[in-house]
Structures are given as structure tokens and as C-alpha cells.
C-alpha atoms as a PDB file:
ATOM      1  CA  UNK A   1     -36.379  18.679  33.064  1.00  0.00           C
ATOM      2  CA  UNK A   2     -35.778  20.566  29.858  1.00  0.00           C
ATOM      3  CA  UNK A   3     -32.355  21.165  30.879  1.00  0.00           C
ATOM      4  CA  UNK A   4     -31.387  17.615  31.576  1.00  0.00           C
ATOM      5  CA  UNK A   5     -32.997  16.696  28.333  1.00  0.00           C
ATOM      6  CA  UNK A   6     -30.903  19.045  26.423  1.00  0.00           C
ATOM      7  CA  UNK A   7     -27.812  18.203  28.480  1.00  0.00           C
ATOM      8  CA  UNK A   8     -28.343  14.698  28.014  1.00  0.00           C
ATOM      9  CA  UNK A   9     -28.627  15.468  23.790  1.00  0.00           C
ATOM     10  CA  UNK A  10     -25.561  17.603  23.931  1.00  0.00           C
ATOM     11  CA  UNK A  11     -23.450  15.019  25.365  1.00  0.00           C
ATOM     12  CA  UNK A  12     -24.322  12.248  23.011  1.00  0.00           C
ATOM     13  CA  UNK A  13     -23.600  14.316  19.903  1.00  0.00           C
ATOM     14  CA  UNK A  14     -20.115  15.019  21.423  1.00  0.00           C
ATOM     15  CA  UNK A  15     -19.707  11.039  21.938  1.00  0.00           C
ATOM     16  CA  UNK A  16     -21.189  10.448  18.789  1.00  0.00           C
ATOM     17  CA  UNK A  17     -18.414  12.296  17.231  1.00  0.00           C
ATOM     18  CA  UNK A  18     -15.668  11.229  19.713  1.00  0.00           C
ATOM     19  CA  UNK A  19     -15.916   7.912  19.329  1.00  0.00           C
ATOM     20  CA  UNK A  20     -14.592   5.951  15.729  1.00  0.00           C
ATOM     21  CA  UNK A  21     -16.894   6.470  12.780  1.00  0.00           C
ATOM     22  CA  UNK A  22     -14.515   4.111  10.499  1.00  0.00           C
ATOM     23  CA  UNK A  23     -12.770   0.838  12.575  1.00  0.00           C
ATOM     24  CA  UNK A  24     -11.564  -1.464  10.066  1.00  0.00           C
ATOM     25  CA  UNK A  25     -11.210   0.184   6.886  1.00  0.00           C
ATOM     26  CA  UNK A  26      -9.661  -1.898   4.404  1.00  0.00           C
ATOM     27  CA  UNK A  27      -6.834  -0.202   2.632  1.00  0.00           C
ATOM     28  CA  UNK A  28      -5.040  -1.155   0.151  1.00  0.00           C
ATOM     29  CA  UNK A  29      -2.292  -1.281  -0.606  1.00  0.00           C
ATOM     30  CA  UNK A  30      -0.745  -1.889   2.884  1.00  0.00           C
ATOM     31  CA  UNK A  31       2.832  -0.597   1.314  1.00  0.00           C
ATOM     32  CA  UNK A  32       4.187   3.163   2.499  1.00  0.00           C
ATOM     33  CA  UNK A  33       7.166   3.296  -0.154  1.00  0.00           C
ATOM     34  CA  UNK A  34       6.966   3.966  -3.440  1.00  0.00           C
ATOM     35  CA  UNK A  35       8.887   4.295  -6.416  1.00  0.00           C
ATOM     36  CA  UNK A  36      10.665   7.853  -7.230  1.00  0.00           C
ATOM     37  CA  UNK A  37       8.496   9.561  -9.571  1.00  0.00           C
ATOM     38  CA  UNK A  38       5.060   7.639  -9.151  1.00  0.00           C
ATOM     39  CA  UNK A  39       2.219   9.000 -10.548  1.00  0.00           C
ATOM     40  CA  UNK A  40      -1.183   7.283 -10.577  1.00  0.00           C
ATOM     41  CA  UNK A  41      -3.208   5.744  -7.727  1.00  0.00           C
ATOM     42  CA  UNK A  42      -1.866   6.024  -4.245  1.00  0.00           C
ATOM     43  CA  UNK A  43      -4.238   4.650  -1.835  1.00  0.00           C
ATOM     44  CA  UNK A  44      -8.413   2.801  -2.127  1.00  0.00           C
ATOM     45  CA  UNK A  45     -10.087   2.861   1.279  1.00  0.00           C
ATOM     46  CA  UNK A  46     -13.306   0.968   1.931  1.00  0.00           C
ATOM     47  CA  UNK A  47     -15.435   1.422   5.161  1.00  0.00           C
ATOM     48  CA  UNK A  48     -18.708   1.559   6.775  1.00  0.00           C
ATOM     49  CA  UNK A  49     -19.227   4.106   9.486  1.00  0.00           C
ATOM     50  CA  UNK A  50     -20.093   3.316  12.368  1.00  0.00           C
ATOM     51  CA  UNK A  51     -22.651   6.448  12.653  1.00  0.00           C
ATOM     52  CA  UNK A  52     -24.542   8.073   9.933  1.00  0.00           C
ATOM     53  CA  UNK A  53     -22.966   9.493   6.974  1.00  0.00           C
ATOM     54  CA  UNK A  54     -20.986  12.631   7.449  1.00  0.00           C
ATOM     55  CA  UNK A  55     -18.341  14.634   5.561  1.00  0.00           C
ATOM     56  CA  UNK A  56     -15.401  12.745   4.227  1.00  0.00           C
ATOM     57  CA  UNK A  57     -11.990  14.658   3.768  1.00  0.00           C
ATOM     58  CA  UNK A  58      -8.339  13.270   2.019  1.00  0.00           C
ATOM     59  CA  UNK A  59      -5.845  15.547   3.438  1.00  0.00           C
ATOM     60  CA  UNK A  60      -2.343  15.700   1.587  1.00  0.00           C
ATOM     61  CA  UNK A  61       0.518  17.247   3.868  1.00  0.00           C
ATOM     62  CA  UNK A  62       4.253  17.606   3.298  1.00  0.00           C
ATOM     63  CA  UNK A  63       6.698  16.426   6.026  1.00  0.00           C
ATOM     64  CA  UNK A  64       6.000  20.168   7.802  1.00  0.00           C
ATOM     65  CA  UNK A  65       2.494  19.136   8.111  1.00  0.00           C
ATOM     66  CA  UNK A  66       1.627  22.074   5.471  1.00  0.00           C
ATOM     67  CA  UNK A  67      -1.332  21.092   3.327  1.00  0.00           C
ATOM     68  CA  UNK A  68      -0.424  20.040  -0.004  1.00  0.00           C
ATOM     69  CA  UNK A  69      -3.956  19.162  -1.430  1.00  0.00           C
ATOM     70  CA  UNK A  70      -7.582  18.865   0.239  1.00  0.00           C
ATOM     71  CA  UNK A  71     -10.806  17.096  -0.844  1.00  0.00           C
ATOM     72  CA  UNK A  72     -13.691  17.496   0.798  1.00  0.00           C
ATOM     73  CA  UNK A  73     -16.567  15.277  -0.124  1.00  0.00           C
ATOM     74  CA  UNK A  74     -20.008  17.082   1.853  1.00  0.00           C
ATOM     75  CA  UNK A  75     -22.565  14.385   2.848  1.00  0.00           C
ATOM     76  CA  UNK A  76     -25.121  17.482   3.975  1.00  0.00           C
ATOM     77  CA  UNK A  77     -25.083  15.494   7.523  1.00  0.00           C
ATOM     78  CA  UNK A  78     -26.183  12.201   6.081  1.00  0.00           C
ATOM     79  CA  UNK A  79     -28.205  13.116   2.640  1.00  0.00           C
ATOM     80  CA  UNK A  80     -26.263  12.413  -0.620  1.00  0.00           C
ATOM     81  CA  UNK A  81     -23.180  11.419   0.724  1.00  0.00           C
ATOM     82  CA  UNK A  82     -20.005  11.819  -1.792  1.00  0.00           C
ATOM     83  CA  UNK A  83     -21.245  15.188  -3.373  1.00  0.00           C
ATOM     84  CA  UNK A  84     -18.475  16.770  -5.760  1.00  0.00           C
ATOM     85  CA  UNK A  85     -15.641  18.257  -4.549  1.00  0.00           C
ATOM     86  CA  UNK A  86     -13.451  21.247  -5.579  1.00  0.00           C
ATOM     87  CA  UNK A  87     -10.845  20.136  -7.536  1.00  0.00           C
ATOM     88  CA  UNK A  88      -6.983  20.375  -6.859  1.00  0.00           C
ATOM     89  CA  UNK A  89      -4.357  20.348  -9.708  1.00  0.00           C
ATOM     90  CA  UNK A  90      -2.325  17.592 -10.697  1.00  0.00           C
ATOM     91  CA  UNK A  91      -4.373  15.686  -7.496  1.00  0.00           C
ATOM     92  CA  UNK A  92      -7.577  13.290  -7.671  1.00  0.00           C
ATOM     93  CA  UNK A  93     -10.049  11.775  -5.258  1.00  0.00           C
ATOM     94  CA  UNK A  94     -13.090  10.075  -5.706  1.00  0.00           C
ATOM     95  CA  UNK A  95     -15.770   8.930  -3.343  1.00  0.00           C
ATOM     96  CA  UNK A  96     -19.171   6.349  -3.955  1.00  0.00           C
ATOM     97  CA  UNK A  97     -21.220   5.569  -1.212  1.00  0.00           C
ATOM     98  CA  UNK A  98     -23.744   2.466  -1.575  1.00  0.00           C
ATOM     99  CA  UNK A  99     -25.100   0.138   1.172  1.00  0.00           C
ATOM    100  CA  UNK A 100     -23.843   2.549   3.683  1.00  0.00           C
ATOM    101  CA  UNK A 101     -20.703   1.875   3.058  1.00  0.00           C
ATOM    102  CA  UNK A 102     -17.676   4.249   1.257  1.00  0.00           C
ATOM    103  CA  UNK A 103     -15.367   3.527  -1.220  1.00  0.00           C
ATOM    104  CA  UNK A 104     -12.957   6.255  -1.739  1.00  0.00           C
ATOM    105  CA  UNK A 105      -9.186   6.955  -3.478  1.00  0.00           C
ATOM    106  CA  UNK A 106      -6.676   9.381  -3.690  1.00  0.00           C
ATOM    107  CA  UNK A 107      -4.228   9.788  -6.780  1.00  0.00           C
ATOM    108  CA  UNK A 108      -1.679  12.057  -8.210  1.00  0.00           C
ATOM    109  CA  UNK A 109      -1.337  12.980 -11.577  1.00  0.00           C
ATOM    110  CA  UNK A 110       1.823  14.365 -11.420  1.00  0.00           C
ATOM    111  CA  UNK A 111       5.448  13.066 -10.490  1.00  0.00           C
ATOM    112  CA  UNK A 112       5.902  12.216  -6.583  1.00  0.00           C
ATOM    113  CA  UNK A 113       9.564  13.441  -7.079  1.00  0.00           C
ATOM    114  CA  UNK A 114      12.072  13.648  -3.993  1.00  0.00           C
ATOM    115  CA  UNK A 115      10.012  16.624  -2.274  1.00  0.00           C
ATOM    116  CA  UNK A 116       7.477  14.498  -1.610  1.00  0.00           C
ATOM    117  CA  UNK A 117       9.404  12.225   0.473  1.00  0.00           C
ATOM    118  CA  UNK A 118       7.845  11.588   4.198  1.00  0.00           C
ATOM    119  CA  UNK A 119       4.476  13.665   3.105  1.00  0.00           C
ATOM    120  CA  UNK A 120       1.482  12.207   4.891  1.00  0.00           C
ATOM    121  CA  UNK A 121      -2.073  10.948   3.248  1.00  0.00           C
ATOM    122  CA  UNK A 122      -4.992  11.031   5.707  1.00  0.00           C
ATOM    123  CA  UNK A 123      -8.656  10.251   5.355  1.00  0.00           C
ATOM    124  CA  UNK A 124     -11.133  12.036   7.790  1.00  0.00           C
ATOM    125  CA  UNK A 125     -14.802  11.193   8.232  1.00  0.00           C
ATOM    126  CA  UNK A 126     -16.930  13.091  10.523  1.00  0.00           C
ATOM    127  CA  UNK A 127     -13.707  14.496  12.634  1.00  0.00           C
ATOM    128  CA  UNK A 128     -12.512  11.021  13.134  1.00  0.00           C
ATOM    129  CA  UNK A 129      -9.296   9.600  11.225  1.00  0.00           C
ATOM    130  CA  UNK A 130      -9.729   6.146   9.609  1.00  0.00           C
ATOM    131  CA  UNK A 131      -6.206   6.844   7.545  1.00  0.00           C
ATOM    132  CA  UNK A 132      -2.754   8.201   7.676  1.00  0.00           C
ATOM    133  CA  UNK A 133       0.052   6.974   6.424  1.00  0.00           C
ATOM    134  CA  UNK A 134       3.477   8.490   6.186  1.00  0.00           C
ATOM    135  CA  UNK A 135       4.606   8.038   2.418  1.00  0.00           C
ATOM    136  CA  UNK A 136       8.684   6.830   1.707  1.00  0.00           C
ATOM    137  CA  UNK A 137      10.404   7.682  -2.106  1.00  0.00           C
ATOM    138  CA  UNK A 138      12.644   5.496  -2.909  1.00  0.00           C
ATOM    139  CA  UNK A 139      14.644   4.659  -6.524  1.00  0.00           C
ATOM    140  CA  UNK A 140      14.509   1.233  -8.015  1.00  0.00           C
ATOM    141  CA  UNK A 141      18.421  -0.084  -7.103  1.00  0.00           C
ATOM    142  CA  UNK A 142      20.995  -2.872  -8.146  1.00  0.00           C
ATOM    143  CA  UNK A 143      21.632  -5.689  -7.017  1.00  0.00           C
ATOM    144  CA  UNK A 144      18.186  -7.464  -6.576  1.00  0.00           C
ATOM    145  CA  UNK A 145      16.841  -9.502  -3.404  1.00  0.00           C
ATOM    146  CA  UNK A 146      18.205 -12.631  -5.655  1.00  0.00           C
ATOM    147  CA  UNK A 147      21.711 -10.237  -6.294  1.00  0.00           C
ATOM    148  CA  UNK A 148      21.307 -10.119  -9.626  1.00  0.00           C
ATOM    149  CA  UNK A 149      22.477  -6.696 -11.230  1.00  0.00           C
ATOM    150  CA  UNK A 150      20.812  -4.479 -13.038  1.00  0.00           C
ATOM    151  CA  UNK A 151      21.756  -1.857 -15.674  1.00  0.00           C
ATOM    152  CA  UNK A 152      21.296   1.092 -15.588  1.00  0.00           C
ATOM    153  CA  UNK A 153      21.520   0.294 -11.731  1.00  0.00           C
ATOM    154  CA  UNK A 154      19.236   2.745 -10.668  1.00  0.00           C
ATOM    155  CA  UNK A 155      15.878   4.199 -11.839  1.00  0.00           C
ATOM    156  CA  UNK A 156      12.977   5.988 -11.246  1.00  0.00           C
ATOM    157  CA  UNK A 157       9.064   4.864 -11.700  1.00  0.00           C
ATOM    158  CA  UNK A 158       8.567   3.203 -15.276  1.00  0.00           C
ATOM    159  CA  UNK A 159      12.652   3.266 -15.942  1.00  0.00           C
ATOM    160  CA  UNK A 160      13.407   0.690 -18.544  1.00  0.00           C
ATOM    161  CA  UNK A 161      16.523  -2.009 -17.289  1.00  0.00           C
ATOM    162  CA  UNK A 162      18.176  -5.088 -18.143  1.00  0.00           C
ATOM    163  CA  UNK A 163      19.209  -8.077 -15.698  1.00  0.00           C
ATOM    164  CA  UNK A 164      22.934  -8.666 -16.076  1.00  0.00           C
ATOM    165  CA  UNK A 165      24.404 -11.371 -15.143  1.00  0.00           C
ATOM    166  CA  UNK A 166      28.240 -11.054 -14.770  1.00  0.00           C
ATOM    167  CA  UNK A 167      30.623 -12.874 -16.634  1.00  0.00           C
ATOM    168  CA  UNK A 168      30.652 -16.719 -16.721  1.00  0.00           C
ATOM    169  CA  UNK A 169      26.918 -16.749 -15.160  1.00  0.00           C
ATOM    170  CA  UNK A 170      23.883 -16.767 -16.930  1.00  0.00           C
ATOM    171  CA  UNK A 171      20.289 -15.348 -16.088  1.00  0.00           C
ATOM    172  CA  UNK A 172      17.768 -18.167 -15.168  1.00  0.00           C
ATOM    173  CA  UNK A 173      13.882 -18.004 -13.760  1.00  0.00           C
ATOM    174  CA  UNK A 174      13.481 -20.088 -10.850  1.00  0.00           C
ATOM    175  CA  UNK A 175      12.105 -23.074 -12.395  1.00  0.00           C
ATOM    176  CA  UNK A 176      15.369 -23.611 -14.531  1.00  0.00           C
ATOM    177  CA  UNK A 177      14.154 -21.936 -17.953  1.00  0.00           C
ATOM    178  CA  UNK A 178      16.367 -19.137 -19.515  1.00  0.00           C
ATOM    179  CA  UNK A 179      15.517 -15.708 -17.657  1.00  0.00           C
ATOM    180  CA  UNK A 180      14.151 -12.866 -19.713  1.00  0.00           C
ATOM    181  CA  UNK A 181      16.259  -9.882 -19.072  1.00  0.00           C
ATOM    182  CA  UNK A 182      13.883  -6.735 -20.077  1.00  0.00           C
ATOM    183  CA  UNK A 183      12.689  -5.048 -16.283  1.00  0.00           C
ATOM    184  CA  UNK A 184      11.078  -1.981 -14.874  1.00  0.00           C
ATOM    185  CA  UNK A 185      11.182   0.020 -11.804  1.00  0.00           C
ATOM    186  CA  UNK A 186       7.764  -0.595 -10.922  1.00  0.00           C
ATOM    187  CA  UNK A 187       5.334   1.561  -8.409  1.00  0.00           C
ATOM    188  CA  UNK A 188       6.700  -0.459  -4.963  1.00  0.00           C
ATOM    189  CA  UNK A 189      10.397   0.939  -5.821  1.00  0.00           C
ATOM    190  CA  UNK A 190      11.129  -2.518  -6.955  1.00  0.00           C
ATOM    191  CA  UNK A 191      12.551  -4.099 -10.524  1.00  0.00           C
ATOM    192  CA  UNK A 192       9.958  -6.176 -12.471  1.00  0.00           C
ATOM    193  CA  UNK A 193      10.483 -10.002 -12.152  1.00  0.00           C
ATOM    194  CA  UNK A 194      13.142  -9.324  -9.642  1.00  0.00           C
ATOM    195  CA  UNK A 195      12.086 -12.007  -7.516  1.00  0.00           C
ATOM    196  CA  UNK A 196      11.588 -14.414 -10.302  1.00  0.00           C
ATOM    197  CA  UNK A 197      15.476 -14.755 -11.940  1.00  0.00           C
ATOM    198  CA  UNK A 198      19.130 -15.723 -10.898  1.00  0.00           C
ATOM    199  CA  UNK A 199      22.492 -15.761 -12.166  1.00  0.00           C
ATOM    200  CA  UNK A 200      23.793 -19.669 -12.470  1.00  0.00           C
ATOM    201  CA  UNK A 201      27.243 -20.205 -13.265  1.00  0.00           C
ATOM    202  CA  UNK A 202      26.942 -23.222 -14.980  1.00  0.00           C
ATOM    203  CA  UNK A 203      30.062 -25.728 -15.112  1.00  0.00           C
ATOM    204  CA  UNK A 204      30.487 -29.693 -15.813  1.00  0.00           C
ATOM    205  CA  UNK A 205      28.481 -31.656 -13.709  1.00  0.00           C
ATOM    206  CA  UNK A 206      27.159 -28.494 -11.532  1.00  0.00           C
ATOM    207  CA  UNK A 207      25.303 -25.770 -11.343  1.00  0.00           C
ATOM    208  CA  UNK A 208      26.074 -22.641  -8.922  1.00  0.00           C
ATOM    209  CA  UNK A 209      23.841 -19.813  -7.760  1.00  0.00           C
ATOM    210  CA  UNK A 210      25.237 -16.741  -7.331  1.00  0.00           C
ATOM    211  CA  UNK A 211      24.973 -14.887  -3.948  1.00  0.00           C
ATOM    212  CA  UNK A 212      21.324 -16.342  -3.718  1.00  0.00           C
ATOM    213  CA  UNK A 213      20.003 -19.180  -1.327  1.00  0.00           C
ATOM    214  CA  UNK A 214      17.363 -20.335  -3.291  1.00  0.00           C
ATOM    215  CA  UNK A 215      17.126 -23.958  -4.194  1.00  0.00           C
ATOM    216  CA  UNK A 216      19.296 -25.610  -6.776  1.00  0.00           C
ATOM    217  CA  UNK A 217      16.855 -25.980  -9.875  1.00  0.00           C
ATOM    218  CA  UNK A 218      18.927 -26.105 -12.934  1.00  0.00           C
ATOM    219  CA  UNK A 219      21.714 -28.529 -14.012  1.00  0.00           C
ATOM    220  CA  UNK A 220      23.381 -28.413 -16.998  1.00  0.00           C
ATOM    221  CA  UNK A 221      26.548 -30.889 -18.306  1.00  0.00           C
ATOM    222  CA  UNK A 222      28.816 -29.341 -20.977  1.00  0.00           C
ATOM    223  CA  UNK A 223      30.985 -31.918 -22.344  1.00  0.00           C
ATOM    224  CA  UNK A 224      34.504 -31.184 -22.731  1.00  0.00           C
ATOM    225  CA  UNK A 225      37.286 -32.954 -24.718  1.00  0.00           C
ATOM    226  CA  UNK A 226      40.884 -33.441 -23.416  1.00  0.00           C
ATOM    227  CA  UNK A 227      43.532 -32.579 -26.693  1.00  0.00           C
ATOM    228  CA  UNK A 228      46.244 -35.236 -27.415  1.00  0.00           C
ATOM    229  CA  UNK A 229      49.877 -33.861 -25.960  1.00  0.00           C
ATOM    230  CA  UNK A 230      52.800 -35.008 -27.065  1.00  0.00           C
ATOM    231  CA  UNK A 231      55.256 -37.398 -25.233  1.00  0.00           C
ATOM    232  CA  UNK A 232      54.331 -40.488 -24.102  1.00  0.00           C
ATOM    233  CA  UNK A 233      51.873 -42.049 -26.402  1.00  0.00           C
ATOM    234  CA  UNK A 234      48.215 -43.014 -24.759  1.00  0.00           C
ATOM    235  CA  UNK A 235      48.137 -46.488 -23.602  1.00  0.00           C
ATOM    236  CA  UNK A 236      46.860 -49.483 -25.857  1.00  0.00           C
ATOM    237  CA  UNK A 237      43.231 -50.663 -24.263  1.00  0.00           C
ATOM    238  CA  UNK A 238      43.841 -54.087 -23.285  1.00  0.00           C
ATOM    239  CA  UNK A 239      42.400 -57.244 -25.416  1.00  0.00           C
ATOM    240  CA  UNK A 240      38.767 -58.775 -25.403  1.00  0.00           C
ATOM    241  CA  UNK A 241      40.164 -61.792 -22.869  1.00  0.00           C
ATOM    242  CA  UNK A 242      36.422 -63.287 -24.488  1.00  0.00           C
ATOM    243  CA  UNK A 243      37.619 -63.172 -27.694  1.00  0.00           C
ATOM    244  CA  UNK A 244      40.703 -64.686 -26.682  1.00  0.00           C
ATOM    245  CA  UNK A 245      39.393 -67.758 -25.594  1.00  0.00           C
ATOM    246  CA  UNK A 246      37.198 -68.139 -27.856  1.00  0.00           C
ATOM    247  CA  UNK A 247      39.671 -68.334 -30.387  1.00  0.00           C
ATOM    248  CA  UNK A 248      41.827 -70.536 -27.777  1.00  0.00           C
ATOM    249  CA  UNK A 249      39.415 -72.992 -28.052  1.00  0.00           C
ATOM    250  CA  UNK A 250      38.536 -73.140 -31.282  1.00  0.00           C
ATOM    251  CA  UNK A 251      42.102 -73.631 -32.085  1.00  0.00           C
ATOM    252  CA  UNK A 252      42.900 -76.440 -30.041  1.00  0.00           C
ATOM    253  CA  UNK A 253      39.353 -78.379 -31.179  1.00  0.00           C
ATOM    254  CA  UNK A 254      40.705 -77.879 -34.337  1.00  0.00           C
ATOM    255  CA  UNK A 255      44.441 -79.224 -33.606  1.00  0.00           C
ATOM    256  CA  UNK A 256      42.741 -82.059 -32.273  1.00  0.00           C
ATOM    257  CA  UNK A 257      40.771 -83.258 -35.454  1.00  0.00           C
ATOM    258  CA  UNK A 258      43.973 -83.020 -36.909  1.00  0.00           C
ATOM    259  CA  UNK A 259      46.445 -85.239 -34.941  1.00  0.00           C
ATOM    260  CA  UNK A 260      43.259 -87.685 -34.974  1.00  0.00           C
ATOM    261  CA  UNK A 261      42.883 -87.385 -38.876  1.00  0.00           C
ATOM    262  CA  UNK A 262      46.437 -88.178 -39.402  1.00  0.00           C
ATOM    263  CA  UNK A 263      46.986 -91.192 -36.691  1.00  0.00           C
ATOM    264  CA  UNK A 264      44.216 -92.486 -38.717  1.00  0.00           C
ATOM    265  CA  UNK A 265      45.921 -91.740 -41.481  1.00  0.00           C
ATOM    266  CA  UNK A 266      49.049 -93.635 -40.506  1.00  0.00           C
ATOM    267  CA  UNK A 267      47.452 -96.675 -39.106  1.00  0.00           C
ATOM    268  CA  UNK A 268      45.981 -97.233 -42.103  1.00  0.00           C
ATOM    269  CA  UNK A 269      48.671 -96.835 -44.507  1.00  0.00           C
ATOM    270  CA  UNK A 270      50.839 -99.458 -42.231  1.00  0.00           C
ATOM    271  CA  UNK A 271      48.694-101.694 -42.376  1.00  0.00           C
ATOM    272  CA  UNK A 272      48.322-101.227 -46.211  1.00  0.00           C
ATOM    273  CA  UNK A 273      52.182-102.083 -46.228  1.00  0.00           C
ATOM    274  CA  UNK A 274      52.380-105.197 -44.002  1.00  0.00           C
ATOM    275  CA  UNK A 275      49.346-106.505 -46.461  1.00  0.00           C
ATOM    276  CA  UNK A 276      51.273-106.156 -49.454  1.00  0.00           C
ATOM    277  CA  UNK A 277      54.418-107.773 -48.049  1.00  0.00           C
ATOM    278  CA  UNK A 278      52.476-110.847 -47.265  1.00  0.00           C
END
């Protein structure tokens, strides 16, 4: 009976540790690429184990598999979970542990420069993974998403750029207000703002987006004058045909007072005449 009892204990440790201690962890972020050169916070990882607390382990390893760096965070089997650590050079982790639940990160203090490329991060509690994620260097390039070019045209993490529209085109945020043309390769590899700008050629009575299919925001009219040639003169505008009848008619009223004025005039002076001869 003693036997089975023990056998019975034996296997449920094993499945105990067998089975997930971490389903669902929320990580963030999501992203495995990152920008040449990173340094700062790689990963945050929030769980709650499934079983009690246990040890809790953030494994750096190059693409070989070698180890890198390696933080083990003791929980004594499930009293004071999170205990300190040894430290690693130029690496960090943390760990806090409150309502049975972990909260744990992983950084590097030093420059994730090209060696680094496909190294893997994984978080291990209890002998069961609830992390790993293969990690991608990449530079900060020109052109953007929006093709918009940037100078320098490439850069590492924290490089200071400019957006540079070529010539005859002019840098515009999507909403049709003048684009600011300061950037930085940020942390996801990535110019700052990149998907915020365009280059607009902008022309009389249209407005053209450069290698970009986003929507048509910005119209601008420059006015434009024509200079006189020489040769054949410019044509005289034709007359105000109002004002010509208008005057038209005011003549002729005007003509017609006066014939009426004077056959009045003449009937009367006849008839003065014939008086006098009688």
C-alpha cells in the first residue's frame, strides 16, 4: 500500500512539472527585430503559473545556442519567490511576484551590434518554457514605407536623419500640414514619423504623391502669369453691347425731342407770317 502511495506521489510531481506552469503570458512587445545597436529593454513578461511558485530563469543564447547571459531568480520551491540573482555584465533582469502572479524583464545595457543577430531570449519557470523568441538586427534604411528618402540613408539605434524630399516635391504629414523633417532610427529598426509624412509635388490645380497610395489630402494652386510676346498684338475685348444700347436709346429719345421742338418751331413761325400779311 505504501508503495502505491509513493508511486502514485512520484508520478504527480513528474506531471506537475510536465505539464505548462505559464499558458498565456503576455509579452510585450510582440516584435522580434530590432534596431542595430539597441540597448535598453528587450522584452516584459507577465504570467501566473499554473502550479506553485518555482524558480524562474532568462536564458540569453547566441545563434550556436551558447549561453550568452543567465538569471536565475530562486523561489526556494514556492517561499519568496523573485529572490536576487547573480548579476551578469552589461545584462539586466528583474522579477516581482504579487497576487501569484510574475512580472519579469530582460535588458541589455550594452550595444546589440551585428553579433547578436539571430540570438535567442527564453524565459523558464519550473522546467517549463513560457518564452523564446529568436531576435533579428536590422539598420534603419531609405526609402520609407511612404518612399520618402532619408539622409544619411542608413543608421543605427538613436541615428539622427532628415526626410528629403527630391527635387520639385515637398515633405507633407498626412493631414496636409508641412512635414517636419528631423527623424531617428528608433528601437523597431524603423525612422521616427516615417509613417506620418510624404513627398507632394505640388503643381497648378493638383497635387501628386510620390510613389505612395495614400489618399490625396493636400491641394495647393500656384498662380502663374503668361508674359506678353511679340507679334501679333492681343485681341481688343469686345464692347459692353449694354452700354451700347443704352446709349442707342438715349440718343434717339433725344433726336426725337428735337425734330418735335423744331416742327413746333416752324409751325409757329408760319403762322406768325401769314398773320402779319393779313
Amino acid at each position: 500500500m505504501n508503495i502505491q502511495i509513493l508511486m502514485l506521489v512520484i508520478f504527480g510531481s513528474l506531471y506537475v512539472q510536465a505539464s505548462p506552469t505559464c499558458s498565456n503570458p503576455t509579452v510585450t512587445p510582440l516584435r522580434n527585430t530590432w534596431a542595430l545597436d539597441y540597448t535598453g529593454q528587450l522584452y516584459s513578461v507577465y504570467f501566473c503559473p499554473s502550479v506553485q511558485a518555482n524558480d524562474l530563469t532568462w536564458s540569453f543564447q547566441d545563434s550556436s545556442g551558447a549561453d550568452i547571459a543567465v538569471f536565475t531568480f530562486s523561489s526556494s520551491l514556492g517561499s519568496n519567490p523573485c529572490q536576487p540573482t547573480t548579476l551578469v555584465p552589461v545584462y539586466n533582469a528583474t522579477c516581482q511576484y504579487e497576487g501569484s502572479c510574475y512580472t519579469t524583464t530582460f535588458s541589455i545595457t550594452n550595444k546589440l551590434t551585428a553579433s547578436f543577430n539571430q540570438s535567442t531570449l527564453q524565459l523558464v519557470h519550473g522546467g517549463s518554457s513560457c518564452f523564446a523568441q529568436n531576435i533579428l538586427l536590422q539598420e534603419c534604411s531609405s526609402p520609407t514605407t511612404n518612399n520618402v528618402p532619408v539622409n544619411p540613408s542608413s543608421g543605427v539605434y538613436n541615428t539622427q536623419a532628415n526626410f528629403q524630399c527630391s527635387h520639385g516635391s515637398t515633405l507633407f504629414n498626412m493631414d496636409g500640414t508641412t512635414g517636419n523633417t528631423s527623424t531617428k532610427c528608433l528601437a523597431t529598426a524603423g525612422w521616427e514619423n516615417e509613417k506620418m509624412v510624404q513627398c507632394l509635388t505640388v503643381t497648378e490645380g493638383s497635387t501628386t504623391t510620390h510613389g505612395s497610395t495614400a489618399p490625396l489630402l493636400y491641394t495647393t494652386v500656384q498662380a502663374t502669369t503668361t508674359p506678353a510676346t511679340s507679334g501679333t498684338p492681343p485681341p481688343i475685348p469686345p464692347p459692353d453691347n449694354l452700354g451700347v444700347i443704352i446709349g442707342a436709346a438715349v440718343g434717339g429719345v433725344v433726336a426725337f425731342i428735337l425734330i418735335i421742338i423744331l416742327v413746333v418751331y416752324c409751325l409757329r413761325k408760319q403762322r406768325n407770317n401769314k398773320n402779319l400779311g393779313t
